[in-house]
N, C-alpha and C. Protein backbone atom coordinates (compact mmCIF):
# COMPACT_ATOMS: atom_id res chain seq x y z
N UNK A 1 133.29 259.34 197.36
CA UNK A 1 133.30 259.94 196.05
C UNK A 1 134.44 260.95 195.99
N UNK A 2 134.68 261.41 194.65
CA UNK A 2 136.34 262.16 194.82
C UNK A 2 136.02 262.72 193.16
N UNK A 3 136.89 263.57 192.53
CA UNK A 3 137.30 263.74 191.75
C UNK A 3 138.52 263.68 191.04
N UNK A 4 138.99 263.33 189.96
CA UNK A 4 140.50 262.38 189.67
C UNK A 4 140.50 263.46 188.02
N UNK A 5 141.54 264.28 188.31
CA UNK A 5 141.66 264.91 186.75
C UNK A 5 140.52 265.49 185.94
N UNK A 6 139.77 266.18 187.42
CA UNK A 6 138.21 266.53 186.89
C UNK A 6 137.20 265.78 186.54
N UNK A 7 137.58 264.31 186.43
CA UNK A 7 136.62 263.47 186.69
C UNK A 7 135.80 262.70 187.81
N UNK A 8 134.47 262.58 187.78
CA UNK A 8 133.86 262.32 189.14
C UNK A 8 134.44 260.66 189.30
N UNK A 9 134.39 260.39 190.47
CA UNK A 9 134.86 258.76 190.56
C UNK A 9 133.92 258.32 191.89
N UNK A 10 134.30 256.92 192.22
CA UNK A 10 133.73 256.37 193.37
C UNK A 10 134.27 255.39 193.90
N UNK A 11 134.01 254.41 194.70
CA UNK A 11 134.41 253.13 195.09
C UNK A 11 132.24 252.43 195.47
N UNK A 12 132.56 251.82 194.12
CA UNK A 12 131.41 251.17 194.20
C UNK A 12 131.61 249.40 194.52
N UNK A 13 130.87 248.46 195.41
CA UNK A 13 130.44 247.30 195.92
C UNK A 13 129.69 246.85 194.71
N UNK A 14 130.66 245.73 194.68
CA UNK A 14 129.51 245.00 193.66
C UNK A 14 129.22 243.68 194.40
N UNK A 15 128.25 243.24 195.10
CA UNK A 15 127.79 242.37 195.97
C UNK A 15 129.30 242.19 196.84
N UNK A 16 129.95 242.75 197.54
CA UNK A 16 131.29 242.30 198.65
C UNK A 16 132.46 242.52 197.30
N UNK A 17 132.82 243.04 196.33
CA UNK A 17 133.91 243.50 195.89
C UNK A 17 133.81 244.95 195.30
N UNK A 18 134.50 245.67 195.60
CA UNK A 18 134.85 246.98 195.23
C UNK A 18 135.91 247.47 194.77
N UNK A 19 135.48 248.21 193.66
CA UNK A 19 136.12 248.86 192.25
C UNK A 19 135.74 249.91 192.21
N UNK A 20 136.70 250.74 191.71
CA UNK A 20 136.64 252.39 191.41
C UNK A 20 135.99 252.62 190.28
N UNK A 21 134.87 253.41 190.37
CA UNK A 21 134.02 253.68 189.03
C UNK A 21 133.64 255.09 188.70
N UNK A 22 134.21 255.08 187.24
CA UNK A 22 133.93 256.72 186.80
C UNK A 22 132.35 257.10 186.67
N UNK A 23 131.94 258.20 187.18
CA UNK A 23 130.61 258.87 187.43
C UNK A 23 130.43 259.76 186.34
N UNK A 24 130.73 259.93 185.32
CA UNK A 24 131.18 261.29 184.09
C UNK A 24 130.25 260.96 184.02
N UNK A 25 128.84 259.90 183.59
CA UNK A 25 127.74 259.78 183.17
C UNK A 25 126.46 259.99 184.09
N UNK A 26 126.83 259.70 185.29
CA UNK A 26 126.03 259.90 186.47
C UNK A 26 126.28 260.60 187.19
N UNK A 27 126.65 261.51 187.56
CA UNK A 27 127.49 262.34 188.05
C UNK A 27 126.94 263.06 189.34
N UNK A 28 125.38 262.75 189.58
CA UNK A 28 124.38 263.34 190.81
C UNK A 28 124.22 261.68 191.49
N UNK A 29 124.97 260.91 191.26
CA UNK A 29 124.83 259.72 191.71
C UNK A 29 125.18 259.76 193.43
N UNK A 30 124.40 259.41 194.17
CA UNK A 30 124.77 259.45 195.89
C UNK A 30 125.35 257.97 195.97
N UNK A 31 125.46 258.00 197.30
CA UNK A 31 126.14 257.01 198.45
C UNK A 31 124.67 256.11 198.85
N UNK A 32 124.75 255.04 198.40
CA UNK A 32 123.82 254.55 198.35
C UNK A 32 122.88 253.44 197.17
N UNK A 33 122.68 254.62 196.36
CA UNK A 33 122.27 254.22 195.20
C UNK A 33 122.54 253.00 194.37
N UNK A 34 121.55 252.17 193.55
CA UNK A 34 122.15 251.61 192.71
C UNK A 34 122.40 251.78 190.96
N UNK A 35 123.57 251.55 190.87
CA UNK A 35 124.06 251.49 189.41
C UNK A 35 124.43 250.49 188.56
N UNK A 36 124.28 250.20 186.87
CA UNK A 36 124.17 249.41 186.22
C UNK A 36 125.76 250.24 185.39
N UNK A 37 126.97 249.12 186.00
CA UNK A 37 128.36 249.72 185.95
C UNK A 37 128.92 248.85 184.50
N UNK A 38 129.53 249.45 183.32
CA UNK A 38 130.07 248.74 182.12
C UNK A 38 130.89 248.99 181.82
N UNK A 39 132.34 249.05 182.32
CA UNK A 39 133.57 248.87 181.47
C UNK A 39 134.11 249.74 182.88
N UNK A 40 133.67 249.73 183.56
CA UNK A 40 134.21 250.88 184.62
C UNK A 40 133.51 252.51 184.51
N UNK A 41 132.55 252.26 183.88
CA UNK A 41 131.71 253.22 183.80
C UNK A 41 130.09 253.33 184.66
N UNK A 42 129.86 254.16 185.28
CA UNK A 42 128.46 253.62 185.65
C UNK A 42 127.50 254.72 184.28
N UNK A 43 126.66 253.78 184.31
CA UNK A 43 125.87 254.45 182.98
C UNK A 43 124.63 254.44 183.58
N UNK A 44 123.89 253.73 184.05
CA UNK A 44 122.58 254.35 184.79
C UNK A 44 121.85 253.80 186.31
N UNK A 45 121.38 254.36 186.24
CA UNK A 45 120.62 254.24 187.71
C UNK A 45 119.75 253.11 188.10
N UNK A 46 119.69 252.26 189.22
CA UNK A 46 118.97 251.34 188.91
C UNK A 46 117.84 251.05 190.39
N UNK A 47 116.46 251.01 190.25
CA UNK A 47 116.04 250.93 191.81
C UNK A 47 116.48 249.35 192.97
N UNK A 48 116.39 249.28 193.95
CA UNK A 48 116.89 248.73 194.80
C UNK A 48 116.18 247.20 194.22
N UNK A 49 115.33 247.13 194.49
CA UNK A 49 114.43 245.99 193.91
C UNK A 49 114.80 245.11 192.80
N UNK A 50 115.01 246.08 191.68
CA UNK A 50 115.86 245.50 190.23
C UNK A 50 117.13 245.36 190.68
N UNK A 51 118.15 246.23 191.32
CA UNK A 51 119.03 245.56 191.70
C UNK A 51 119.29 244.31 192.67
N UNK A 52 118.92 244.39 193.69
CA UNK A 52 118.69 243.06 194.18
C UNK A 52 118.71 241.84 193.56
N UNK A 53 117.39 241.94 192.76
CA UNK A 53 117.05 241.39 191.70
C UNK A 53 118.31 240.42 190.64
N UNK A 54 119.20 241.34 190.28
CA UNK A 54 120.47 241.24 189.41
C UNK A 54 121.59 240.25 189.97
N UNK A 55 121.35 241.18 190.96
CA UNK A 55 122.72 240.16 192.37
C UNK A 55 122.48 239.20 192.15
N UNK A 56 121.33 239.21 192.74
CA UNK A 56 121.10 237.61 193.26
C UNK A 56 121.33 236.50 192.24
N UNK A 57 120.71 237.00 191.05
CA UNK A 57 121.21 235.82 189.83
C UNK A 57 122.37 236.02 189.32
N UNK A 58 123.07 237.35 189.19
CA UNK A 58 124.57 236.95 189.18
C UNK A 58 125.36 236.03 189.92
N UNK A 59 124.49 236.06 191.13
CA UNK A 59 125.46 235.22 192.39
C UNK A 59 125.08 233.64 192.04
N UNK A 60 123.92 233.55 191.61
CA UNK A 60 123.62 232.28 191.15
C UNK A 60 124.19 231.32 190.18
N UNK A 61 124.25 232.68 189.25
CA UNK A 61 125.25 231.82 188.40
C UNK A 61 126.14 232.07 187.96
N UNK A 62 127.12 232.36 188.90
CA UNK A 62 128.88 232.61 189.51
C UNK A 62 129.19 233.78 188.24
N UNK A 63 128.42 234.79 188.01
CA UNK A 63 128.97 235.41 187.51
C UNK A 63 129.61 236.65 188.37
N UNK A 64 129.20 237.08 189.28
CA UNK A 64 130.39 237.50 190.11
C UNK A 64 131.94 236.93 190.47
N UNK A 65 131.65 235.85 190.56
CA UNK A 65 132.97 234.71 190.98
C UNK A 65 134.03 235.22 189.73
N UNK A 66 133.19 234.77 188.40
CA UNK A 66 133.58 234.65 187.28
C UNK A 66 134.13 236.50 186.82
N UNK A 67 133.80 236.81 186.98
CA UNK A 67 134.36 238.23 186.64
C UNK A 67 135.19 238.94 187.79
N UNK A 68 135.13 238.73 189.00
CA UNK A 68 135.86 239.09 189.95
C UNK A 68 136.72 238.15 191.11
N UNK A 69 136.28 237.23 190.96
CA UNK A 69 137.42 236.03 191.63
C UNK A 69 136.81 235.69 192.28
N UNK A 70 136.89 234.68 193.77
CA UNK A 70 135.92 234.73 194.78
C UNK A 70 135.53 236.29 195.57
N UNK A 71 134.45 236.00 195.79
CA UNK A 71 133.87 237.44 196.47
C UNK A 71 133.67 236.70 197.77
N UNK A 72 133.50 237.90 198.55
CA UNK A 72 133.29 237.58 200.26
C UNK A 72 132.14 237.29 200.69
């Protein structure tokens, strides 16, 4: 985590790809956690379970692929 022009930032994983994401909205957000990220924004908090949850059918149906290229 870092701050960039007074703004909070991060390097968040989205199932094996990682992108820098502004925290201005979440901003008590830890190392760890999961987040529900939109435009490069993370906007809210999400528990492990529901996230999981998300992955997994993103991964299902290549919408990771599809928005980020192949993932690892």
């Amino acid at each position: 985590m870092s701050v960039v022009d007074g703004t909070p930032m991060a390097e968040v994983d989205f199932g094996g790809v990682r992108k820098d994401v502004c925290l201005q909205y979440v901003p008590d957000a830890a190392p760890g956690e999961y987040l529900i990220v939109h435009v490069g924004f993370a906007i809210q908090r999400l528990d492990e379970e529901s996230a999981r949850r998300t992955l997994d059918e993103f991964t299902r149906l290549g919408l990771l692929e599809e928005e980020f290229g192949e993932v690892p």
